[in-house]
Protein backbone atom coordinates (compact mmCIF):
# COMPACT_ATOMS: atom_id res chain seq x y z
CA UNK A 1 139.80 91.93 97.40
CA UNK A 2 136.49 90.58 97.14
CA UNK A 3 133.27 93.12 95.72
CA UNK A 4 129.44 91.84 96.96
CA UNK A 5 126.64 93.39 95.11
CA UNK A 6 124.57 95.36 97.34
CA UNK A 7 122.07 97.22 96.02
CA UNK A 8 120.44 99.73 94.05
CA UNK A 9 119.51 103.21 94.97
CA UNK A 10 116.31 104.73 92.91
CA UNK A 11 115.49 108.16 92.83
CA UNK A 12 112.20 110.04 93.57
CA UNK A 13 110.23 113.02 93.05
CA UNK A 14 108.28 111.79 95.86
CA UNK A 15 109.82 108.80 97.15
CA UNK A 16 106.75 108.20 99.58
CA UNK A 17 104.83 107.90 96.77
CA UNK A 18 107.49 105.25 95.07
CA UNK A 19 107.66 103.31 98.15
CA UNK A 20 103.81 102.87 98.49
CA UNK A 21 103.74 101.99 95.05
CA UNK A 22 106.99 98.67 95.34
CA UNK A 23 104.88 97.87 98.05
CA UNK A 24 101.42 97.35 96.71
CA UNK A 25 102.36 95.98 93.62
CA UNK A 26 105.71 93.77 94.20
CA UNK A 27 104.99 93.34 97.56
CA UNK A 28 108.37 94.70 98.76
CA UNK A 29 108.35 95.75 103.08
CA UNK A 30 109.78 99.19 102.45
CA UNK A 31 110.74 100.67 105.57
CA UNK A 32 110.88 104.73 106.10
CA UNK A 33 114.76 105.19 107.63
CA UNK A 34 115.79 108.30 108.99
CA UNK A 35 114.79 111.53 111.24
CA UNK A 36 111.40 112.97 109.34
CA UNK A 37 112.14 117.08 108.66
CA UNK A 38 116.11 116.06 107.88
CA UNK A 39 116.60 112.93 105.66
CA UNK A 40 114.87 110.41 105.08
CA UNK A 41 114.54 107.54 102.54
CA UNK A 42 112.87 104.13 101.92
CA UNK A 43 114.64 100.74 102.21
CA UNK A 44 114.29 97.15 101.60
CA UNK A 45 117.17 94.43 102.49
CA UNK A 46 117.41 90.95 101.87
CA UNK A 47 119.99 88.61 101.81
CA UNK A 48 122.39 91.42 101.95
CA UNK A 49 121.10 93.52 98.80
CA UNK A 50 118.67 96.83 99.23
CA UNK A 51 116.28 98.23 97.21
CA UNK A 52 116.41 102.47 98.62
CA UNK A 53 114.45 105.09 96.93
CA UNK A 54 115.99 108.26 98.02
CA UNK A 55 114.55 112.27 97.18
CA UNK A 56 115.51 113.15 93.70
CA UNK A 57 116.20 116.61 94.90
CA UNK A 58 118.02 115.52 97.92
CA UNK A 59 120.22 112.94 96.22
CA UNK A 60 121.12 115.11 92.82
CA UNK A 61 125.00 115.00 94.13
CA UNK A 62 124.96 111.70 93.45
CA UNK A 63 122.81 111.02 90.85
CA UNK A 64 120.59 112.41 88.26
CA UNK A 65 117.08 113.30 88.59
CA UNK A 66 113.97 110.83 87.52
CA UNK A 67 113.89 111.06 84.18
CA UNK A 68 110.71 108.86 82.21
CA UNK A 69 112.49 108.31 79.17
CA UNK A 70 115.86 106.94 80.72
CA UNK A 71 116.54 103.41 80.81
CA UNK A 72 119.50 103.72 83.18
CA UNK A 73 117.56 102.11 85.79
CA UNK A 74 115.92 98.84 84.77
CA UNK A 75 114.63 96.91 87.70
CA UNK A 76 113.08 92.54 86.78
CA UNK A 77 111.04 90.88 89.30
CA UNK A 78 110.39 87.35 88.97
CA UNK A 79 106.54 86.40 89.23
CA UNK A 80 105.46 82.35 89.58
CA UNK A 81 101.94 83.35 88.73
CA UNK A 82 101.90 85.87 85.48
CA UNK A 83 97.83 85.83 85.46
CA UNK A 84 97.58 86.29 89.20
CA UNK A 85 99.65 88.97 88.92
CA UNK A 86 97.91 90.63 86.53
CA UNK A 87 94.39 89.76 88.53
CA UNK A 88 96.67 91.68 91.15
CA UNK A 89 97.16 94.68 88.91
CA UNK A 90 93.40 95.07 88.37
CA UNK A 91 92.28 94.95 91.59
CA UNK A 92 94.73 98.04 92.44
CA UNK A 93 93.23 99.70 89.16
CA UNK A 94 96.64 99.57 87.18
CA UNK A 95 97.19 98.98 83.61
CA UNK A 96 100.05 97.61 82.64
CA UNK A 97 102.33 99.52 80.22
CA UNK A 98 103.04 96.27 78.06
CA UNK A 99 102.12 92.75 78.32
CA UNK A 100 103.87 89.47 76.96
CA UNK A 101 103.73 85.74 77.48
CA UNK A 102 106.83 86.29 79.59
CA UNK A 103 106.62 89.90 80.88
CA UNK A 104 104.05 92.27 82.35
CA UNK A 105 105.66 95.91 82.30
CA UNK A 106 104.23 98.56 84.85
CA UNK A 107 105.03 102.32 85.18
CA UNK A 108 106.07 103.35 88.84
CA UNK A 109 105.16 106.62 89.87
CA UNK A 110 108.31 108.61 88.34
CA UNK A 111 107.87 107.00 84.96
CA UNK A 112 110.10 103.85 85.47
CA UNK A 113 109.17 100.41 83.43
CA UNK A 114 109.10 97.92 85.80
CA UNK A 115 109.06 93.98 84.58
CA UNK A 116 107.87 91.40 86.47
CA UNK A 117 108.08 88.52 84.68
CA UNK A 118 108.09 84.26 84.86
CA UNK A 119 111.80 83.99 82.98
């Protein structure tokens, strides 16, 4: 038996909201999937692995709500450019949470630090 890594699944008090955010700021194409007024969720796929960001409220059978203070969801991006990105962050009015020479950390809309770093 062989296992693949294939994604991860965040949750979202308002997973439009999340989505909009992954896009502007890591540039992810997040894709609405589903029938709008029964389920619906946001997805990303490449090279086999998804990013989805699913309704908190919607998904609590499988998971826990959003909680700010949890670090059971940890999500890295890796940046080529740390002062562009930050020039990026700027122009869409965000201040990072914390700021190394390796690592920029941003909050996501439900409270999530984010790195995005050049390691």
């Amino acid at each position: 038996m062989q296992t693949t890594f294939r994604g991860i699944f965040l949750t979202a008090a308002n997973p439009a909201e999340t989505a909009e955010f992954y896009r502007r700021v890591a540039g992810l194409p997040l894709e609405q999937v589903g029938t709008p007024g029964s389920y619906v969720y946001w997805r990303f796929d490449h090279n086999g692995v998804q990013l989805a960001i699913h309704e908190a409220a919607a998904f609590a059978g499988y998971t826990h709500p959003p909680l700010a203070g949890s670090n059971v969801t940890h999500l890295y991006f890796n940046i080529d450019d740390r002062e562009g990105f930050l020039a990026r962050l700027k122009q869409l009015s965000l201040e990072p949470f914390a700021v190394d020479d390796v690592v920029v950390t941003v909050e996501d809309p439900d409270g999530r630090k984010v790195m995005f770093g050049t390691a």
